[in-house]
N, C-alpha and C. Protein backbone atom coordinates (compact mmCIF):
# COMPACT_ATOMS: atom_id res chain seq x y z
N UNK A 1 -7.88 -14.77 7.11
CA UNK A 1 -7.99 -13.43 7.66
C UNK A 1 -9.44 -13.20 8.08
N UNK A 2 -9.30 -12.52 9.06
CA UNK A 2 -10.84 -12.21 9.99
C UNK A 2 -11.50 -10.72 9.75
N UNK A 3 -12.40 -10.34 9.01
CA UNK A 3 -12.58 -9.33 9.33
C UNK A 3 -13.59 -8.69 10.42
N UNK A 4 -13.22 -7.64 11.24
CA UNK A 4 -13.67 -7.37 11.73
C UNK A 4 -14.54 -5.66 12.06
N UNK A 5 -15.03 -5.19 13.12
CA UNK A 5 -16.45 -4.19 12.60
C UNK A 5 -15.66 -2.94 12.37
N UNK A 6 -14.32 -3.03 12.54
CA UNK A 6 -13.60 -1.69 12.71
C UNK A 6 -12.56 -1.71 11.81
N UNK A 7 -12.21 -2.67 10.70
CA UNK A 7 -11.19 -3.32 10.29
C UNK A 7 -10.62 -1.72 9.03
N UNK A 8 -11.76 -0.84 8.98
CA UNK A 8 -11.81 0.22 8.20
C UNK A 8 -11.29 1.70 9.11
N UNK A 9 -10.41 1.27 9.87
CA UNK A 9 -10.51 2.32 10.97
C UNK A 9 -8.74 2.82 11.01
N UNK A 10 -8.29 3.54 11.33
CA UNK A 10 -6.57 3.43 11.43
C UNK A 10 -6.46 2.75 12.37
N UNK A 11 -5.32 1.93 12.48
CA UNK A 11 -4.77 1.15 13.33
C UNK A 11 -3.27 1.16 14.11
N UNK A 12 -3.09 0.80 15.10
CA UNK A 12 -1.30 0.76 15.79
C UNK A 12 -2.12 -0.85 16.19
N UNK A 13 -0.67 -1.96 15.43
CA UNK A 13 -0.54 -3.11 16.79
C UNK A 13 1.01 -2.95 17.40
N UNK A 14 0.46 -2.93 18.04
CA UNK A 14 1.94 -2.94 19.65
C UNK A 14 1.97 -4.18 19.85
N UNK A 15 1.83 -5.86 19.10
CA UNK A 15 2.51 -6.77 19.16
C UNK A 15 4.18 -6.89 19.37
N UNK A 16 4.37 -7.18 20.40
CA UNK A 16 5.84 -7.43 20.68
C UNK A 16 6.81 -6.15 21.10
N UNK A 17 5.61 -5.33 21.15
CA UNK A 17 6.37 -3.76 21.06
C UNK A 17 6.90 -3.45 23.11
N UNK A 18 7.91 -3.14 23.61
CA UNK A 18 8.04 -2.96 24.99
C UNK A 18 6.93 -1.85 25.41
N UNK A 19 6.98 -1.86 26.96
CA UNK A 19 5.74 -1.01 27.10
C UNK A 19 6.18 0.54 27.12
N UNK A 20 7.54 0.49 27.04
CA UNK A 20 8.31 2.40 27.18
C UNK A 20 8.13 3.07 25.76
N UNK A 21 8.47 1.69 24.62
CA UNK A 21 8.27 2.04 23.30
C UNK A 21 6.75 2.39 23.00
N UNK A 22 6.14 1.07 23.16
CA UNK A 22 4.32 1.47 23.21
C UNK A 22 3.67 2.60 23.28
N UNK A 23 4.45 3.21 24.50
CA UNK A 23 4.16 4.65 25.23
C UNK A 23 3.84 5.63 23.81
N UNK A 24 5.37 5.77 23.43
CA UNK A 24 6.01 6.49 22.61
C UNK A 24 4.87 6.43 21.09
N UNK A 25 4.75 5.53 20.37
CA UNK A 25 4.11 5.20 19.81
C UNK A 25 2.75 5.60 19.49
N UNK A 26 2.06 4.93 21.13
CA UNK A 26 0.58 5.70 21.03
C UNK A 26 0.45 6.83 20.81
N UNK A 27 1.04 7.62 21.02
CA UNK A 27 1.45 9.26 21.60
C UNK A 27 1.34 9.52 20.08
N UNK A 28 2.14 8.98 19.56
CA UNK A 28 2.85 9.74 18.00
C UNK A 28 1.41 9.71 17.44
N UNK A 29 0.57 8.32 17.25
CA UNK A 29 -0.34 7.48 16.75
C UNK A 29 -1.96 8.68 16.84
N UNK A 30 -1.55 8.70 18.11
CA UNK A 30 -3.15 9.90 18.68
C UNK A 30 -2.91 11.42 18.01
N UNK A 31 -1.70 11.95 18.02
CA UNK A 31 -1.24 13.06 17.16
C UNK A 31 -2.01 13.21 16.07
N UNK A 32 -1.04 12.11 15.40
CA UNK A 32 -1.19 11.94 13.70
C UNK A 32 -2.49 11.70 13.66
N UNK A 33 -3.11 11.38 14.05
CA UNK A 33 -4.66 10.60 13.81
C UNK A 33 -5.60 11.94 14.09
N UNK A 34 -5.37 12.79 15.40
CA UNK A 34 -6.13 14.13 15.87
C UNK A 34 -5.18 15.11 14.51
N UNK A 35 -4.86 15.32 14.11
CA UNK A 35 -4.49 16.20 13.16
C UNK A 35 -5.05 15.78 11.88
N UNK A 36 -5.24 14.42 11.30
CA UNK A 36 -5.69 14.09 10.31
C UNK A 36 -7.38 13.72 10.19
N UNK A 37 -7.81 14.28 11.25
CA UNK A 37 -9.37 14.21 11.84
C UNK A 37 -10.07 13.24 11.41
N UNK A 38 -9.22 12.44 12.30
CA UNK A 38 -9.81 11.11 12.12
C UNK A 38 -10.60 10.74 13.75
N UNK A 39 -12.02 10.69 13.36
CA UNK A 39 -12.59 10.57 14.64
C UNK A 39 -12.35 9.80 15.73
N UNK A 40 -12.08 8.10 15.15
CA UNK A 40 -11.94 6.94 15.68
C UNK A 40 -10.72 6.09 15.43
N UNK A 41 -10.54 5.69 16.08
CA UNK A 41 -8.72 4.96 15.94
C UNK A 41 -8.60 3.63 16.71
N UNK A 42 -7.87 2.49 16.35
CA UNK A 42 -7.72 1.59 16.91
C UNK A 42 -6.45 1.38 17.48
N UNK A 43 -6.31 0.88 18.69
CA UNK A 43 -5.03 0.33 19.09
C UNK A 43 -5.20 -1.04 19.45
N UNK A 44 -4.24 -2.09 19.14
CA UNK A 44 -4.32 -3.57 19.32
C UNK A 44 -2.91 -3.82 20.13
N UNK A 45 -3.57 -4.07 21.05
CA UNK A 45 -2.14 -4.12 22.12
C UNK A 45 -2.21 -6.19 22.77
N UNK A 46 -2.93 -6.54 21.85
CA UNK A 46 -3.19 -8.01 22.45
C UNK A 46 -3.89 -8.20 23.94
N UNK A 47 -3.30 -9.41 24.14
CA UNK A 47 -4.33 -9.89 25.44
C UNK A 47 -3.53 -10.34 26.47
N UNK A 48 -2.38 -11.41 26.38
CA UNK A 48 -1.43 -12.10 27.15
C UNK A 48 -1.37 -11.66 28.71
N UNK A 49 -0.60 -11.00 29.45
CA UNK A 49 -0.42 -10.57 30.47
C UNK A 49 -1.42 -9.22 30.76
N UNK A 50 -1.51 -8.36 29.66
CA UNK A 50 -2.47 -7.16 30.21
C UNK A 50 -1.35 -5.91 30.61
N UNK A 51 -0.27 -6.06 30.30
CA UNK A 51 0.87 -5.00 30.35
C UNK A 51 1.09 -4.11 29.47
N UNK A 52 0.86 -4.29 28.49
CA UNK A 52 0.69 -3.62 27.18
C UNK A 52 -0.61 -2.82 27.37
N UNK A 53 -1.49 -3.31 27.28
CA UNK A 53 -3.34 -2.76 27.69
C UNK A 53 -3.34 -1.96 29.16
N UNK A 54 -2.58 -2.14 29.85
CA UNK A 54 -2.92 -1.56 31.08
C UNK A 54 -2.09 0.15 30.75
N UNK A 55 -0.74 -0.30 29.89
CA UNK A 55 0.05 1.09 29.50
C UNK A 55 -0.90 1.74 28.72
N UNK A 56 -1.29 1.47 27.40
CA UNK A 56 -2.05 2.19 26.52
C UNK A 56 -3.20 2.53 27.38
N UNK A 57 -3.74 1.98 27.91
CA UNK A 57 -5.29 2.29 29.00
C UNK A 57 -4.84 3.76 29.78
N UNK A 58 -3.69 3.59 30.47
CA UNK A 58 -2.74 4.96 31.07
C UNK A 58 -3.03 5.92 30.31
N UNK A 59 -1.95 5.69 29.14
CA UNK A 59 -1.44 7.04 28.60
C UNK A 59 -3.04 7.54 28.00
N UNK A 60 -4.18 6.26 27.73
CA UNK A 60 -5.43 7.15 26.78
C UNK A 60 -5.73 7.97 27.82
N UNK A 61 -5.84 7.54 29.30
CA UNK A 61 -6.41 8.44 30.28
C UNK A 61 -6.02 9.85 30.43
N UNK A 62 -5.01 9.77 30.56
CA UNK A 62 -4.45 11.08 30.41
C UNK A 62 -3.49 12.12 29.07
N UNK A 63 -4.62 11.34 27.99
CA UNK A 63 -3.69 12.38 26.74
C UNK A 63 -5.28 13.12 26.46
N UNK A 64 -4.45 14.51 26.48
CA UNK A 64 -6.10 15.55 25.82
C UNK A 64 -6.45 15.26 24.62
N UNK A 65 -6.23 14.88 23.62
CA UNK A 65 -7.01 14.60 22.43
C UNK A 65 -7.61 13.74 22.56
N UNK A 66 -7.78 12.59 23.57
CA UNK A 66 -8.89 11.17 23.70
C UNK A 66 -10.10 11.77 24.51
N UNK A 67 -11.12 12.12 23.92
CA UNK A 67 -12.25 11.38 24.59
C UNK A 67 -13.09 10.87 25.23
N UNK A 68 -12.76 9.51 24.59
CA UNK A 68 -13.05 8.03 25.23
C UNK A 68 -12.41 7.18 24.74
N UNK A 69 -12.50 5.79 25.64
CA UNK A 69 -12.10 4.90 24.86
C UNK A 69 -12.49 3.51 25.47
N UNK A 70 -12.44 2.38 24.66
CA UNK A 70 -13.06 0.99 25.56
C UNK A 70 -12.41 -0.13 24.67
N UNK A 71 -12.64 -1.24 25.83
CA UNK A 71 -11.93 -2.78 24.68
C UNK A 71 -13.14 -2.83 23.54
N UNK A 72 -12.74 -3.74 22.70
CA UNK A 72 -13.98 -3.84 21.50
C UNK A 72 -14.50 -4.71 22.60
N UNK A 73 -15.76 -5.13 22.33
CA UNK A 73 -16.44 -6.29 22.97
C UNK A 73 -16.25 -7.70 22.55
N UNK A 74 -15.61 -7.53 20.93
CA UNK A 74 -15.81 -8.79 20.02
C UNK A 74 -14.12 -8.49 20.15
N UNK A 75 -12.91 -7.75 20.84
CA UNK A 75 -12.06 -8.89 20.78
C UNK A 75 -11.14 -7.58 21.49
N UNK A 76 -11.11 -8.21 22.88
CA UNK A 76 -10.43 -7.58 23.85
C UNK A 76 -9.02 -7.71 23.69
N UNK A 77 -8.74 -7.44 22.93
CA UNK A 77 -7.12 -7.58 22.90
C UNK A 77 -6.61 -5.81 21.86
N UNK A 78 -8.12 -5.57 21.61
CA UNK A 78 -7.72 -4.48 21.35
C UNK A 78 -8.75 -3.41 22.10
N UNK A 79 -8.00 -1.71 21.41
CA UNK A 79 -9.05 -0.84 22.70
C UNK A 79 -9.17 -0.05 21.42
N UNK A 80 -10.64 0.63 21.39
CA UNK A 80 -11.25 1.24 20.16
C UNK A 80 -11.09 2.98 20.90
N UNK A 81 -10.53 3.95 20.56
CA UNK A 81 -10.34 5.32 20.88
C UNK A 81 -10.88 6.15 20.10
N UNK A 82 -11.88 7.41 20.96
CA UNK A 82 -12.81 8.37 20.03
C UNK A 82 -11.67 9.60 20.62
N UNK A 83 -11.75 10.63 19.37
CA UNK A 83 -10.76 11.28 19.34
C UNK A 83 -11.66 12.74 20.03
N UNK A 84 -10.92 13.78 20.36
CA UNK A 84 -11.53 14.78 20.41
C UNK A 84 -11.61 16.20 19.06
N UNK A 85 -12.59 15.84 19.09
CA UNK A 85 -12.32 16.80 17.56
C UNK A 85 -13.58 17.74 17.45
């Protein structure tokens, strides 16, 4: 096991998850997380095709409780999200 700089952070992996479900998911994920004032949040949507990352990249753009948000630098397969709080 790898740890990594955020490994202390809440997390969603959307491994294997479809991208309609994903949707659904993030959504619930950014809720729960902006209600439980949690500043920073991780989503790990992998790397493979970029279908998964390109949906979550979407929906962060346009949900009001995000922010910001960016790939980690140390491992693009996931995207690190600052909440609005």
């Amino acid at each position: 096991m790898t740890m990594t700089l955020y490994s202390n952070l809440p997390t969603l992996d959307l491994h294997g998850e479809p991208a309609a479900i994903a949707v659904i998911l993030v959504k619930d994920f950014i809720r729960d997380n902006y209600n439980l004032k949690n500043k920073r949040i991780v989503i790990i949507h992998g790397i493979g095709k970029g279908i998964i990352r390109k949906t979550v990249h979407e929906e962060l753009k346009n949900n009001i409780y995000v922010k910001e948000y960016k790939l980690d630098n140390f491992n693009v397969g996931q995207t690190i999200i600052e909440l609005n709080l």
